[in-house]
Protein backbone atom coordinates (compact mmCIF):
# COMPACT_ATOMS: atom_id res chain seq x y z
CA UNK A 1 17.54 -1.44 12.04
CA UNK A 2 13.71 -1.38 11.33
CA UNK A 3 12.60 -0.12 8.04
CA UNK A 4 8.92 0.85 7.08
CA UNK A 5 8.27 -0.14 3.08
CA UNK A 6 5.83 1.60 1.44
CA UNK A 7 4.34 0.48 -1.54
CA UNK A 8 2.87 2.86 -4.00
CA UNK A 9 0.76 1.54 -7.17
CA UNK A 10 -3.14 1.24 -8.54
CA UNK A 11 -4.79 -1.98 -7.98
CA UNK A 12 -3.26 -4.71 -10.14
CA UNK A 13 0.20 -3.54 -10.02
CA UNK A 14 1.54 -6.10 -7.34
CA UNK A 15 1.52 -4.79 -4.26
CA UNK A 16 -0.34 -7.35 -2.50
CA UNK A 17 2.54 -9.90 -4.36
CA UNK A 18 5.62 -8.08 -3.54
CA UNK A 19 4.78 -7.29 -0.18
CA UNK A 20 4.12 -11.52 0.84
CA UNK A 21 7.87 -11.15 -0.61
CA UNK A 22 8.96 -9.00 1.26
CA UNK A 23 7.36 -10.07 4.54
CA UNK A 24 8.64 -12.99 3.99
CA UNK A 25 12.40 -12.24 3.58
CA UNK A 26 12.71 -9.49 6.25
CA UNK A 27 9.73 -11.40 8.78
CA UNK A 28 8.37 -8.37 8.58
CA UNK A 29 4.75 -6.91 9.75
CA UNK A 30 2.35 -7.10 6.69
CA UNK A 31 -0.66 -4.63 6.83
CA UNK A 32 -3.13 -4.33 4.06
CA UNK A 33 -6.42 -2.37 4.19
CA UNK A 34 -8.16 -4.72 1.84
CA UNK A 35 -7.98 -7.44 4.03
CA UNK A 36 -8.87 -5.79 7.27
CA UNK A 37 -12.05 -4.05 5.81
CA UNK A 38 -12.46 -7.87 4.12
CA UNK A 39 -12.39 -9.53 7.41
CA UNK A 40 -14.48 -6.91 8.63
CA UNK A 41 -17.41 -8.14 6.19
CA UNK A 42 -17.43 -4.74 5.07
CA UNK A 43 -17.53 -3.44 1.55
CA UNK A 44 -13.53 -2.06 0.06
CA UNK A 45 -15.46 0.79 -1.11
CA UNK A 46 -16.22 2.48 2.12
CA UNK A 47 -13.92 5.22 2.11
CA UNK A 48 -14.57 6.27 5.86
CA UNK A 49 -14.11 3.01 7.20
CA UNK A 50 -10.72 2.29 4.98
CA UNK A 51 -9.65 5.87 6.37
CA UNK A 52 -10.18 4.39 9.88
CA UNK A 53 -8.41 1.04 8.74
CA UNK A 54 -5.40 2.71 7.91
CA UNK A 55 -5.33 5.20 10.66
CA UNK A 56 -5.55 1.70 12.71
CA UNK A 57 -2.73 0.16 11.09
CA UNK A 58 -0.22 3.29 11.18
CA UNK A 59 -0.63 3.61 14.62
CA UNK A 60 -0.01 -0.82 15.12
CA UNK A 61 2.86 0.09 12.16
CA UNK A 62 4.56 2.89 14.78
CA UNK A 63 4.23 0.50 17.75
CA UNK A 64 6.46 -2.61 16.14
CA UNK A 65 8.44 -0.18 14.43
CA UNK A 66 9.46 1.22 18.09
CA UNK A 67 9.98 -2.65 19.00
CA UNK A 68 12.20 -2.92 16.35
CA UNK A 69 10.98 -4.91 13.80
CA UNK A 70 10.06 -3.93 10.03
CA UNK A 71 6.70 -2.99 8.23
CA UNK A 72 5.18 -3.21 5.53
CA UNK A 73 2.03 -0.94 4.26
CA UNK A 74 0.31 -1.44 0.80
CA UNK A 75 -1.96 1.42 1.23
CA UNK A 76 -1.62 2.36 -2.46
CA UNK A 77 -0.17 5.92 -1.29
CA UNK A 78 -1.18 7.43 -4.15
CA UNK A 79 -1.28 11.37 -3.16
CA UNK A 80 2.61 12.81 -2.45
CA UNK A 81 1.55 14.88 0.88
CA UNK A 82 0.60 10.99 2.26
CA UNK A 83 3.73 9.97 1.50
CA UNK A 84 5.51 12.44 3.00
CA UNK A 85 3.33 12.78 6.28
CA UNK A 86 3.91 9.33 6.81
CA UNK A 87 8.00 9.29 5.70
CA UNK A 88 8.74 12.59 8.36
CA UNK A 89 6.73 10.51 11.29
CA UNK A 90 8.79 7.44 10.71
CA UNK A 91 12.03 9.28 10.67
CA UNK A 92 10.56 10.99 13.93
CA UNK A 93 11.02 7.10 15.29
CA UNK A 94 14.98 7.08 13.80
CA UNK A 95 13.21 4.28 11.12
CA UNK A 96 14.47 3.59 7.52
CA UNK A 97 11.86 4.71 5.30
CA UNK A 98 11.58 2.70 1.61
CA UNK A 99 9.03 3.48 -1.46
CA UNK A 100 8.50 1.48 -3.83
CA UNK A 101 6.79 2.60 -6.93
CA UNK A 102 4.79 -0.62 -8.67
CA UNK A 103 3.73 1.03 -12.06
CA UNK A 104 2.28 -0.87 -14.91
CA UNK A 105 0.74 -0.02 -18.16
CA UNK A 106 -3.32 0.62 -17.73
CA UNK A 107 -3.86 -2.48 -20.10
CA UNK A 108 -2.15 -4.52 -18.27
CA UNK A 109 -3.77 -3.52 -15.17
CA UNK A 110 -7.33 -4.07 -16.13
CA UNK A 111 -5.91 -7.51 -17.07
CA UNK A 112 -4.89 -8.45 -13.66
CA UNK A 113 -8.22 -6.97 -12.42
CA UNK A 114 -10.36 -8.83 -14.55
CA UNK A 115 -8.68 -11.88 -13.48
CA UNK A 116 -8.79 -11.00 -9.68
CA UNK A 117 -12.27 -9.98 -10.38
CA UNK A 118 -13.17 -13.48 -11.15
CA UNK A 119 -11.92 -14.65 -7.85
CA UNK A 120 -14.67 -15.68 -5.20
CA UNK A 121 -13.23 -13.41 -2.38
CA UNK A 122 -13.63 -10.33 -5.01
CA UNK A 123 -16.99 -11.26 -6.83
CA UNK A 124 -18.92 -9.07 -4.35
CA UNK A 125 -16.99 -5.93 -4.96
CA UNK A 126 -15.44 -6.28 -9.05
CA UNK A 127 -13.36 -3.19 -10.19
CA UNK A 128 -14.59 -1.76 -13.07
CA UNK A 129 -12.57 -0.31 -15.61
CA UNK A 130 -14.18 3.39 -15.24
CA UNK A 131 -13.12 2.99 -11.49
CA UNK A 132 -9.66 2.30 -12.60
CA UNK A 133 -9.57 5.04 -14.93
CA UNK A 134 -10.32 7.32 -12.10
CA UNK A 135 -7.87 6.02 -9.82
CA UNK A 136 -4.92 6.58 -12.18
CA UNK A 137 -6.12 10.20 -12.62
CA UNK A 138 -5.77 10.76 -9.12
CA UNK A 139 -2.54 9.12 -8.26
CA UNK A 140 0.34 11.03 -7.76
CA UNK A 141 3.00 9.13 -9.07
CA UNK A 142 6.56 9.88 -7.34
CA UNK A 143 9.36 11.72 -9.24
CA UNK A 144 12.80 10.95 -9.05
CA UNK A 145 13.18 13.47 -7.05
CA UNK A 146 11.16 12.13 -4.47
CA UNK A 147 12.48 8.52 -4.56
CA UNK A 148 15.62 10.49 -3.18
CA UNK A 149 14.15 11.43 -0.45
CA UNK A 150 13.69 7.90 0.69
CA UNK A 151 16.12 5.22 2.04
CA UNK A 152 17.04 2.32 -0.65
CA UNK A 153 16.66 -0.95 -0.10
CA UNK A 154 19.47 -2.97 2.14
C-alpha cells in the first residue's frame, strides 16, 4: 500500500537526510522545495514561488500516490491546519499517511546551519540565526495527540 511521509522540522533538523533514507528503502518519490526553487535559479526565500513549488509537488505527490507508489514531502509542515489539509486529502486517495517530527535543540540547529551555510550550493542564500529564531516561533510543533492521528511506520 502507498504511504505519503511527511516530515516536519526547522532547517537543520534532518529532513533533507532522513528523507534520502527513506527514499531509498521504500524507492519512494522524493520531493523537496529547496531543490526545485534551486534548480529553478531562484532565490529559497521567495515565498510566492515556494507556495507555487509545493502546490506543484502535491498535486505530482497525489498522481504517484494514485499509481501506487510512496512519497515523500520535506516541506517543513510547520503550521498544524497544513498538516491536516494535506493528511484528510491523502486519506481521500485510501493512502497511509506518516509524520515524522525531526526536533532538535536551537543550538544545535544553528550548528548544522552554519555548516550548510558554508557549502557552495548555499553561499548565495546563508540562514541567519535571527531567521531561525523566527522560524521556530512560528512552527507548530505536533502533540501527541496529533501523532495519533497519523499512520506509524510499517
Amino acid at each position: 500500500m502507498p504511504r505519503l511521509i511527511l516530515l516536519c522540522g526547522l532547517p537543520g533538523a534532518g529532513k533533507t537526510t532522513l528523507a534520502r533514507q527513506i527514499e531509498s528503502d521504500l524507492s519512494a518519490l522524493r520531493l523537496c522545495p529547496d531543490e526545485w526553487l534551486e534548480g529553478l535559479g531562484a532565490s529559497l526565500f521567495d515565498e510566492y514561488l515556494r507556495a507555487r513549488v509545493e502546490t506543484l509537488q502535491w498535486e505530482l505527490a497525489q498522481r504517484v500516490l494514485a499509481l501506487g507508489s510512496s512519497v515523500v514531502l520535506e516541506n517543513g509542515f510547520w503550521g498544524r491546519s497544513e498538516r491536516d489539509a494535506i493528511r484528510s486529502a491523502a486519506r481521500a486517495l485510501g493512502t497511509r499517511v506518516e509524520l515524522r517530527f525531526l526536533d532538535a535543540p536551537a543550538e544545535e540547529l544553528w550548528r548544522r546551519i552554519e555548516l550548510r551555510n558554508q557549502e557552495d550550493r548555499w553561499r548565495a542564500h546563508p540562514i541567519r540565526l535571527e531567521q531561525l529564531e523566527e522560524w521556530a516561533r512560528m512552527l507548530e510543533a505536533p502533540d501527541a495527540a496529533e501523532l495519533a492521528l497519523f499512520d506509524g511506520p510499517e
